[in-house]
C-alpha atoms as a PDB file:
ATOM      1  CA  UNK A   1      98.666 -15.630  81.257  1.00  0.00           C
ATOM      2  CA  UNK A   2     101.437 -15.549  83.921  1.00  0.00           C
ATOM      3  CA  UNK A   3     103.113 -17.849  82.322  1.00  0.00           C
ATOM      4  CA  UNK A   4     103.423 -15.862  79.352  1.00  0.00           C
ATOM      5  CA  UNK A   5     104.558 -12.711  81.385  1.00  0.00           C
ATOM      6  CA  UNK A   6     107.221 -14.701  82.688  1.00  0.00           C
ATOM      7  CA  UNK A   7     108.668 -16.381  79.681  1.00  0.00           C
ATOM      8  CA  UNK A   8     108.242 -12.994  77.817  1.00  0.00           C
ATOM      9  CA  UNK A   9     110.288 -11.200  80.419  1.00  0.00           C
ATOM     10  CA  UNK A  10     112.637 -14.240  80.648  1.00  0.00           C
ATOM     11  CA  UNK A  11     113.620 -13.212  76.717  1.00  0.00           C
ATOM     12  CA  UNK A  12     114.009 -10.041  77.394  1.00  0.00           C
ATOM     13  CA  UNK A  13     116.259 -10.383  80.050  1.00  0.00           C
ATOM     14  CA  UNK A  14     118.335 -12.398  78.270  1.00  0.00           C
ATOM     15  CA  UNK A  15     118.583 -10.255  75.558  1.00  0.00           C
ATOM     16  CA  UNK A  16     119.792  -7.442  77.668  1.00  0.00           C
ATOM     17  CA  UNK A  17     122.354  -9.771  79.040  1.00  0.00           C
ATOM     18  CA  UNK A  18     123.633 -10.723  76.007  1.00  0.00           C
ATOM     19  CA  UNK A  19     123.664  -7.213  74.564  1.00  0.00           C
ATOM     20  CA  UNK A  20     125.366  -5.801  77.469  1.00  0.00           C
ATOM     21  CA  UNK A  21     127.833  -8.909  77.500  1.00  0.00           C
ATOM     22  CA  UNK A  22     129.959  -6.661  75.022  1.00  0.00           C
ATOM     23  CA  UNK A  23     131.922  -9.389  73.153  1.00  0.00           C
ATOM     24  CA  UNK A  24     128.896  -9.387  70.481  1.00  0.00           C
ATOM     25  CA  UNK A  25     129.944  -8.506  66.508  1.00  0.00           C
ATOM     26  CA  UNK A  26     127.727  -6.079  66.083  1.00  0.00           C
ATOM     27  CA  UNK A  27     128.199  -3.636  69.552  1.00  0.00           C
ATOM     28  CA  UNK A  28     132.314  -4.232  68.679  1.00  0.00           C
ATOM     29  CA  UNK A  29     131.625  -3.029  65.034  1.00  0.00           C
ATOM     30  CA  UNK A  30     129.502   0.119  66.603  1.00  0.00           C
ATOM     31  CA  UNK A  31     132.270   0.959  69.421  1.00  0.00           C
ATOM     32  CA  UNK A  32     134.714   0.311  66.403  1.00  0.00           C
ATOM     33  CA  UNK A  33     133.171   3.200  63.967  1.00  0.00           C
ATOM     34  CA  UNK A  34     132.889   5.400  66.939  1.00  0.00           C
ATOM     35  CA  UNK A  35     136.481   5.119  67.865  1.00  0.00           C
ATOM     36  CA  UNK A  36     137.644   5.594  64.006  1.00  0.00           C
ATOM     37  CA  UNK A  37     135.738   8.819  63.550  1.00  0.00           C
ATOM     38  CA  UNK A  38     138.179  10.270  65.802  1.00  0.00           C
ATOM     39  CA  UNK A  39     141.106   9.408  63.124  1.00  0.00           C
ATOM     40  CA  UNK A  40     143.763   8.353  64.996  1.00  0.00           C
ATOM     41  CA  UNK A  41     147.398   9.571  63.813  1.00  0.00           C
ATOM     42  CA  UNK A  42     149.534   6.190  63.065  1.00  0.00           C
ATOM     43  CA  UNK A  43     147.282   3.736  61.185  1.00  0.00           C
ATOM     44  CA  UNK A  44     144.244   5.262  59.983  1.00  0.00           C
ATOM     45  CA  UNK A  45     145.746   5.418  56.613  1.00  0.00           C
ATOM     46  CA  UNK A  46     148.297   2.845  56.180  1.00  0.00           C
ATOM     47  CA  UNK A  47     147.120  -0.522  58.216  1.00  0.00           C
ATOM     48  CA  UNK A  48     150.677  -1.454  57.771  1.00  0.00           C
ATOM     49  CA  UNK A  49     152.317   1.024  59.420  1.00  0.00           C
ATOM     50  CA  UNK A  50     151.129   0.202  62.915  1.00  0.00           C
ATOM     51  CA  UNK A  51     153.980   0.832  65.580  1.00  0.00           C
ATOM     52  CA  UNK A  52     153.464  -1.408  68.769  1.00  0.00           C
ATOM     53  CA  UNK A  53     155.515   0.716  70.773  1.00  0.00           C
ATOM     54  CA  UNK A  54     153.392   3.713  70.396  1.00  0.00           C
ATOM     55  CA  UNK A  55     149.645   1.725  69.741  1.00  0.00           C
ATOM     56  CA  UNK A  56     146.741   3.405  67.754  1.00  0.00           C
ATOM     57  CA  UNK A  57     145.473   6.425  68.977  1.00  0.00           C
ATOM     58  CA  UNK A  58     146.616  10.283  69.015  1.00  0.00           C
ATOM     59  CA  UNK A  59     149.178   9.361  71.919  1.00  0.00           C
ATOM     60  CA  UNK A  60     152.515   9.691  72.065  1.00  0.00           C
ATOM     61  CA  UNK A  61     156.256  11.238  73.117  1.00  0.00           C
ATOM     62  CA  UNK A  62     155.254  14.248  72.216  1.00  0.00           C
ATOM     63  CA  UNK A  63     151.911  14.851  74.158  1.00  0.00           C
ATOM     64  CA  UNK A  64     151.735  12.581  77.281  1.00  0.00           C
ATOM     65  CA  UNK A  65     154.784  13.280  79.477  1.00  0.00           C
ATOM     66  CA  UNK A  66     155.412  11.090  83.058  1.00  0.00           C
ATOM     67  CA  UNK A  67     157.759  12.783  85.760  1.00  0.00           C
ATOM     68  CA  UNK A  68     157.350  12.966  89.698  1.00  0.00           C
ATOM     69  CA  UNK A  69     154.331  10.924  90.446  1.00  0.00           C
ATOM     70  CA  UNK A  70     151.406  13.336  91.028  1.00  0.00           C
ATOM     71  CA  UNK A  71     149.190  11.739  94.211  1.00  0.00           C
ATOM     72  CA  UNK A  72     146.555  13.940  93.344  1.00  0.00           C
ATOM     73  CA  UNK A  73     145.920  12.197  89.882  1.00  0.00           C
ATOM     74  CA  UNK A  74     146.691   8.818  90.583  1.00  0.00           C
ATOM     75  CA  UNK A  75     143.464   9.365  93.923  1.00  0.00           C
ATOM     76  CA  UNK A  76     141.415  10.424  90.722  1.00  0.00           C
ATOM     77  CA  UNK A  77     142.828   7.601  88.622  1.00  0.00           C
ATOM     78  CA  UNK A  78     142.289   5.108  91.559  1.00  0.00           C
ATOM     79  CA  UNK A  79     138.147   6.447  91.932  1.00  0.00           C
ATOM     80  CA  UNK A  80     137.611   6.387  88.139  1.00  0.00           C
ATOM     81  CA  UNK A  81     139.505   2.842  88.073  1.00  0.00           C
ATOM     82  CA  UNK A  82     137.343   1.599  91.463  1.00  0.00           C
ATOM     83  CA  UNK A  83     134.330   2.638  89.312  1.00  0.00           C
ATOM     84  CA  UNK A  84     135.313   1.458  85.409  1.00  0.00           C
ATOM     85  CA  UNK A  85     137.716  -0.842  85.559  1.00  0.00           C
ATOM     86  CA  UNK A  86     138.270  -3.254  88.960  1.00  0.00           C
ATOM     87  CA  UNK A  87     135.532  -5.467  87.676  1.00  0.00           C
ATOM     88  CA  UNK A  88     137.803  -7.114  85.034  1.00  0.00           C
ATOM     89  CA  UNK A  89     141.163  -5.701  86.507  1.00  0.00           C
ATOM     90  CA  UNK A  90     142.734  -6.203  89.676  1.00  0.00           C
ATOM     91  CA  UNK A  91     146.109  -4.041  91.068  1.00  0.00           C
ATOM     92  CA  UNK A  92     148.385  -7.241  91.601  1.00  0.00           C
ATOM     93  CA  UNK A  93     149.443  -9.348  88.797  1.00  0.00           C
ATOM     94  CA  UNK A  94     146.410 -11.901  89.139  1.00  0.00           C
ATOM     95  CA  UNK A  95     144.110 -12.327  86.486  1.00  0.00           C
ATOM     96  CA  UNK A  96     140.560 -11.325  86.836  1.00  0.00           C
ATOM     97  CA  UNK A  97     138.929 -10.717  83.792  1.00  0.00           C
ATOM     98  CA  UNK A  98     141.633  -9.021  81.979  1.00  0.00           C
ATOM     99  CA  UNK A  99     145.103  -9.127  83.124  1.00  0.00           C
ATOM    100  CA  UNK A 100     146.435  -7.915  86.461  1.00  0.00           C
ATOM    101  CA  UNK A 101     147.989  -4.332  86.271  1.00  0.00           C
ATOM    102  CA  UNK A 102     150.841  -4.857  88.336  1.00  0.00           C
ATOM    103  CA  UNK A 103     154.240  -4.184  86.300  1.00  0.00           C
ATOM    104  CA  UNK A 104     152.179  -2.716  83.320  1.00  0.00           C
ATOM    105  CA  UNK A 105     153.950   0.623  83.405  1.00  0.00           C
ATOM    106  CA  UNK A 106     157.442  -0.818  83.097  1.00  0.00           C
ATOM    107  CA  UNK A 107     156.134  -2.672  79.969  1.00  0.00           C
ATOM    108  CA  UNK A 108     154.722  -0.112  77.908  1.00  0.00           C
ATOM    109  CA  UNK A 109     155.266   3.633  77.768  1.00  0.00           C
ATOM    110  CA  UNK A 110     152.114   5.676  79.204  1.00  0.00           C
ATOM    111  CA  UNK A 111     151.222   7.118  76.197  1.00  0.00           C
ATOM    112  CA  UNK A 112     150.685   3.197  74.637  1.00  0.00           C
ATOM    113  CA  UNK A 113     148.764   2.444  77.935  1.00  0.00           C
ATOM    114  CA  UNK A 114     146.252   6.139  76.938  1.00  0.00           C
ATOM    115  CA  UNK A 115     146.179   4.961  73.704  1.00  0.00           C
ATOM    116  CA  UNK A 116     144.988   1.628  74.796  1.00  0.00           C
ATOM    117  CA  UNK A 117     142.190   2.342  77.063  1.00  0.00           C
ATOM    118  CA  UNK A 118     141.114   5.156  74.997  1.00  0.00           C
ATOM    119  CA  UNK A 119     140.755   3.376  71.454  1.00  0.00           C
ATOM    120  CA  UNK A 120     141.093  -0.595  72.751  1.00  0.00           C
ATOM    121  CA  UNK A 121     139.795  -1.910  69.405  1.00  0.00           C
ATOM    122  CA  UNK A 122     141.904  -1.119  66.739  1.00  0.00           C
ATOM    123  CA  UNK A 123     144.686  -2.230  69.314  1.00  0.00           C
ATOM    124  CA  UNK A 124     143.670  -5.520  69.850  1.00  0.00           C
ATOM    125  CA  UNK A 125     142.594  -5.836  65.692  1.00  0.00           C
ATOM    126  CA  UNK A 126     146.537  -5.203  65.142  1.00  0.00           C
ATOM    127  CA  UNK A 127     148.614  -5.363  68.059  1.00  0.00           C
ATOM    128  CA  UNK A 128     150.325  -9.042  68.393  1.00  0.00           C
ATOM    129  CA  UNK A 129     151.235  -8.279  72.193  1.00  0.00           C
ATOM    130  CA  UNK A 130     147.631  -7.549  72.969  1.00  0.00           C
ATOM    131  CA  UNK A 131     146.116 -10.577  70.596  1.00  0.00           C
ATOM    132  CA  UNK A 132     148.131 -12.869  73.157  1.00  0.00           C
ATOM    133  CA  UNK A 133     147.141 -11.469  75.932  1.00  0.00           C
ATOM    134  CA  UNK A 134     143.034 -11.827  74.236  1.00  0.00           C
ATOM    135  CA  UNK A 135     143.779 -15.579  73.840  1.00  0.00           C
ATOM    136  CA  UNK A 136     144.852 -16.054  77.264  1.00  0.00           C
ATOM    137  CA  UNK A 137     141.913 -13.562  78.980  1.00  0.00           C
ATOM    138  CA  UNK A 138     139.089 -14.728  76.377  1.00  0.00           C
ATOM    139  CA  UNK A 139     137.381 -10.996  76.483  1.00  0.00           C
ATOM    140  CA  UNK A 140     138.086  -7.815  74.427  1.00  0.00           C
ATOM    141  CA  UNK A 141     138.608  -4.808  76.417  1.00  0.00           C
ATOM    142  CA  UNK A 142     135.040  -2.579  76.581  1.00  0.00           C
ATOM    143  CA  UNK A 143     135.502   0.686  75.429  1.00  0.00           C
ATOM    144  CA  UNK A 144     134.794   2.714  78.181  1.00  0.00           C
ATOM    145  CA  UNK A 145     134.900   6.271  76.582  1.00  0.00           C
ATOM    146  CA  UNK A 146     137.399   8.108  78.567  1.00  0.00           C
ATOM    147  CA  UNK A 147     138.262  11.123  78.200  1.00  0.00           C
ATOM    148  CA  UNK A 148     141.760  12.392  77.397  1.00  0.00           C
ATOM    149  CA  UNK A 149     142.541  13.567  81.898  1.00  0.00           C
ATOM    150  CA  UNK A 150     140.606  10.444  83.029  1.00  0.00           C
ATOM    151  CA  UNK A 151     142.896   8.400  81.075  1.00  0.00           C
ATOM    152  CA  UNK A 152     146.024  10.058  82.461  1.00  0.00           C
ATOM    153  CA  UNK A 153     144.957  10.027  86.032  1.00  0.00           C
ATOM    154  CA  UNK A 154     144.382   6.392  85.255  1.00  0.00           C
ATOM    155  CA  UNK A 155     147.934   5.831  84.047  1.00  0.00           C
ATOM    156  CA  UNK A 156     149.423   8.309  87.224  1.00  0.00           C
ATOM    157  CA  UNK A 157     146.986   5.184  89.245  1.00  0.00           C
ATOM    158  CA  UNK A 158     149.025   2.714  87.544  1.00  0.00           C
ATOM    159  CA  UNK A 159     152.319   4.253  87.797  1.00  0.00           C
ATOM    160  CA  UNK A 160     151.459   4.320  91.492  1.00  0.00           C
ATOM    161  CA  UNK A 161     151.183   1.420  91.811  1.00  0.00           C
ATOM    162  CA  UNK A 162     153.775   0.002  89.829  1.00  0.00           C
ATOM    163  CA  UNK A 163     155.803   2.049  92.827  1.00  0.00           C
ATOM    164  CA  UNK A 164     156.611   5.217  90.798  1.00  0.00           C
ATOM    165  CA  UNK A 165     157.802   8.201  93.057  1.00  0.00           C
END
């Protein structure tokens, strides 16, 4: 009888492993059709049309502006990051997980980087910069469901770090 209790539990650990492992079709196809009910503004129509300078997501010029570095974000950005992110991410340009954040806010504009970590899945479906960067990591990026501030106080984190002033 214990032995059955055990191997039964065994499963069903596993099982949870596996489903939380997040790199399984069918939790990437459910994060996918949450992320599209949003409708994003450059692609959701016209798959062709995807601009890798601006990403897929509402983002852009227009609505995400950088200046002075604010301190008080990037703290915020740092404790949301400590808590959702620095298990796959680290601040130096090492590879953890996913790839080291150092430099990443001289590469892309911040409104790419909030589209990114706010709708990661139709980025990496379409995005050849990011597809390279999934062949070298091996994972795709969770979606972790931030919301619109937490994702800027992210990027001020980032920006921070990169040595914005």
């Amino acid at each position: 009888m214990n032995k059955q209790i055990i191997t039964t539990l065994s499963i069903a650990a596993a099982l949870l492993i596996a489903a939380c492992g997040g790199s399984s079709h069918e939790s990437a196809s459910a994060t996918t059709t949450t992320a599209s009910s949003e409708q994003p503004k450059s692609a959701a129509t016209d798959p062709g049309s995807y601009d890798p300078k601006r990403g897929e997501g509402k983002y852009d010029a227009s609505n995400v502006t950088v200046g002075t570095l604010d301190a008080s974000m990037a703290a915020k950005g740092k404790s949301i990051a400590e808590t959702k992110c620095f298990s796959c991410h680290k601040t130096s340009e090492e590879k953890l997980v996913g790839p080291g954040w150092k430099g990443v806010t001289s590469r892309h504009p911040a409104y790419w980087i909030m589209n990114f970590i706010t709708n990661p899945d139709p980025m990496i479906n379409k995005d050849p910069e990011v597809q390279a960067q999934l062949e070298i990591c091996l994972v795709r990026m969770p979606n972790q469901n931030l919301a619109e501030q937490e994702a800027r106080d992210i990027v001020e984190f980032m920006r921070q770090n990169d040595g914005a002033k």
